[in-house]
Structures are given as structure tokens and as C-alpha cells.
Protein backbone atom coordinates (compact mmCIF):
# COMPACT_ATOMS: atom_id res chain seq x y z
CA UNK A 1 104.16 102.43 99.43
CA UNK A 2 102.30 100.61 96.78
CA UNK A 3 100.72 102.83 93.47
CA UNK A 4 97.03 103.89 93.09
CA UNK A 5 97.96 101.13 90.13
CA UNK A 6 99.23 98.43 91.92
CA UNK A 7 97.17 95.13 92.38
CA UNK A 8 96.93 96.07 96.44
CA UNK A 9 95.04 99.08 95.72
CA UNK A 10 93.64 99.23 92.26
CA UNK A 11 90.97 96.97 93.26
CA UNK A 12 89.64 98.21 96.56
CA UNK A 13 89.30 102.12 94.72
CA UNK A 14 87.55 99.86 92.12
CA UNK A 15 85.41 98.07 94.91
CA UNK A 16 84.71 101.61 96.54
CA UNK A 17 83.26 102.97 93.10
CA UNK A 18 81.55 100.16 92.15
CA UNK A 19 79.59 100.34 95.25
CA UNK A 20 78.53 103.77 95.10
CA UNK A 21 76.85 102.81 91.82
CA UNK A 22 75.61 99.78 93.35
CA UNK A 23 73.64 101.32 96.11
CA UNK A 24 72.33 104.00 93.89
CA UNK A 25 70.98 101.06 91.82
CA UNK A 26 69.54 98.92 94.60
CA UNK A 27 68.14 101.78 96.61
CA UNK A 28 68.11 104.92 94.78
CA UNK A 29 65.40 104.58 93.59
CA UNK A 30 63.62 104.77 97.30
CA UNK A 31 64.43 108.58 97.23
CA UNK A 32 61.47 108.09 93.87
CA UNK A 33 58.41 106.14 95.28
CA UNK A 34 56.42 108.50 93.29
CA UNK A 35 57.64 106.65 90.16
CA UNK A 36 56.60 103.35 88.93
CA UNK A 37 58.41 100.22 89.58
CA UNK A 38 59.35 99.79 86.45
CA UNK A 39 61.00 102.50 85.50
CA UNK A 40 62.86 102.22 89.08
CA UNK A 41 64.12 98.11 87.56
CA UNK A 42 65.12 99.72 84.30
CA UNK A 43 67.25 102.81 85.87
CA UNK A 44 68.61 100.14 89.09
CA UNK A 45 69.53 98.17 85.78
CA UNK A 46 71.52 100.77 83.75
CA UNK A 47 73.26 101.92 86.88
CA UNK A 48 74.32 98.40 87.81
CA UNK A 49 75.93 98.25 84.02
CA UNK A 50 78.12 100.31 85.17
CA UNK A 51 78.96 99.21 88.31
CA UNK A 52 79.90 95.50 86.93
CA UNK A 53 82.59 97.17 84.96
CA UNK A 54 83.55 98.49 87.77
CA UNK A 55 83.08 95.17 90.01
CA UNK A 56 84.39 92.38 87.46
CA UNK A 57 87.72 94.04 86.62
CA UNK A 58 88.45 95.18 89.98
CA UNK A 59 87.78 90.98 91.48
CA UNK A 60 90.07 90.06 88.41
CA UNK A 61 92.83 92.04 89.25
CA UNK A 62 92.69 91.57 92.65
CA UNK A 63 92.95 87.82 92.66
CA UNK A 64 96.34 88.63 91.29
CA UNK A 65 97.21 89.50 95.47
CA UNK A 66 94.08 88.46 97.38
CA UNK A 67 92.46 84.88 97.74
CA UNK A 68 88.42 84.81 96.71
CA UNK A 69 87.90 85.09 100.42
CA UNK A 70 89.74 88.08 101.01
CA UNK A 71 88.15 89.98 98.31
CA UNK A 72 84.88 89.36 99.10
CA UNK A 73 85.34 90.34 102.53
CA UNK A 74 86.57 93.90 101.35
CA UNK A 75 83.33 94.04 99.24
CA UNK A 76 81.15 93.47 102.19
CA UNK A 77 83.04 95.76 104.47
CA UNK A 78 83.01 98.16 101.34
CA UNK A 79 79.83 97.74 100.87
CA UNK A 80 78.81 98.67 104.66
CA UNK A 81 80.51 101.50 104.68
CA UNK A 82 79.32 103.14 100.90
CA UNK A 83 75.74 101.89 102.41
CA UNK A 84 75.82 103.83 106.01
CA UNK A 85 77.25 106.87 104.33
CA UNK A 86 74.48 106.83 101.52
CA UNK A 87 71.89 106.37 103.97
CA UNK A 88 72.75 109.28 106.39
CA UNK A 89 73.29 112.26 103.39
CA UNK A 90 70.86 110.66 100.74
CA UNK A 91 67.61 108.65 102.33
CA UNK A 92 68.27 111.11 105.69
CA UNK A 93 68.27 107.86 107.64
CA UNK A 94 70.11 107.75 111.27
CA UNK A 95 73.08 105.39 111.66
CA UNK A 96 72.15 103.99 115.51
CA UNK A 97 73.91 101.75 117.84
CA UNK A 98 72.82 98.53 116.52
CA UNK A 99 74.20 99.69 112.88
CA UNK A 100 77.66 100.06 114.87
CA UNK A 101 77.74 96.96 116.19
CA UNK A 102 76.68 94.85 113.61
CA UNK A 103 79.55 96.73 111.90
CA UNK A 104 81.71 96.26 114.29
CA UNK A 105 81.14 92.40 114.11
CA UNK A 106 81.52 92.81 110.16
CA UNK A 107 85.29 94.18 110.85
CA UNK A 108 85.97 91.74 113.13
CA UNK A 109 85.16 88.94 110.59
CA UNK A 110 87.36 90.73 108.58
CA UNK A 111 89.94 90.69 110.40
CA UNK A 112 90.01 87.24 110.94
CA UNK A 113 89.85 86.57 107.16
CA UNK A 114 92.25 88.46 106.10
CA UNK A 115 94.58 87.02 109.74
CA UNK A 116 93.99 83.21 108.20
């Protein structure tokens, strides 16, 4: 069983975190519509600092196991997943049918990627 450490896993815990801050960045701010745009760009922007050194390191060091393919596939499954979750407990938005099969289709492109 591979370490939290090892170039397997590092990166997808890295992936995971880095897109929790990047959906608070890109839609956080919705939660806020009271608030100018403005200040909605330049908090998105400090929260997205931090989620490219999050991001960047954890591509890097998984291109050590996985192909450029492969870890942008995890991203977007990643990504999916961090997204759903955020939108159900923080904008109070329903995950319906549709949602499951598009991310259904997502997995299975996945699957196929990482298959190749």
C-alpha cells in the first residue's frame, strides 16, 4: 500500500485541496451577491493563490507516475466531485439526475484514460 507521500497519492490529496480552494474562489463568492464585483475578483484572486500552490506542485509530482492525460483527468473528476459536494451544503443547490449522468459519463471517460 503506497504512503500518503508517495507520488500515487501525494498528488490526488493535493488535487482534492486545491479544488476546495478553487471552487471557493470561482463561486464563493455567489453565497455574497450583496457585495461588489470587485471585491468578489480580488477575494476569488487571493483564494486561487493558494490553490496554485496547491495545484502546480501536486501536477509536478505527479508526472513523476501519471502521463499529462491522466492527471488532468483526475482534476476534472476531482473537480466534479469537490463541485457537487460544495453545491449541495454551501449554495443549498440540489444534485438531480442529469448532474448524475453527466457524471457518470465523466467517470467513464476516465476510465478509458486511465485503461489506454
Amino acid at each position: 500500500m503506497p504512503s500518503l507521500m508517495s507520488p500515487y497519492v501525494l498528488p490526488i490529496l493535493m488535487l482534492i485541496a486545491s479544488n476546495v480552494f478553487m471552487t471557493f474562489a470561482w463561486y464563493g463568492h455567489l453565497h455574497y451577491t450583496n457585495k461588489p464585483l470587485w471585491a468578489a475578483v480580488m477575494a476569488s484572486w487571493g483564494i486561487a493563490f493558494f490553490e496554485y500552490w496547491l495545484a502546480v506542485p501536486a501536477n509536478r509530482i505527479g508526472y513523476q507516475v501519471y502521463n499529462a492525460a491522466e492527471l488532468k483527468t483526475m482534476q476534472e473528476v476531482i473537480t466534479f466531485v469537490v463541485f457537487s459536494i460544495f453545491s449541495v451544503f454551501y449554495l443549498g443547490q440540489a444534485i438531480t439526475v442529469n448532474h448524475i449522468i453527466g457524471f457518470a459519463l465523466i467517470c467513464a471517460g476516465a476510465f478509458f484514460v486511465f485503461r489506454a
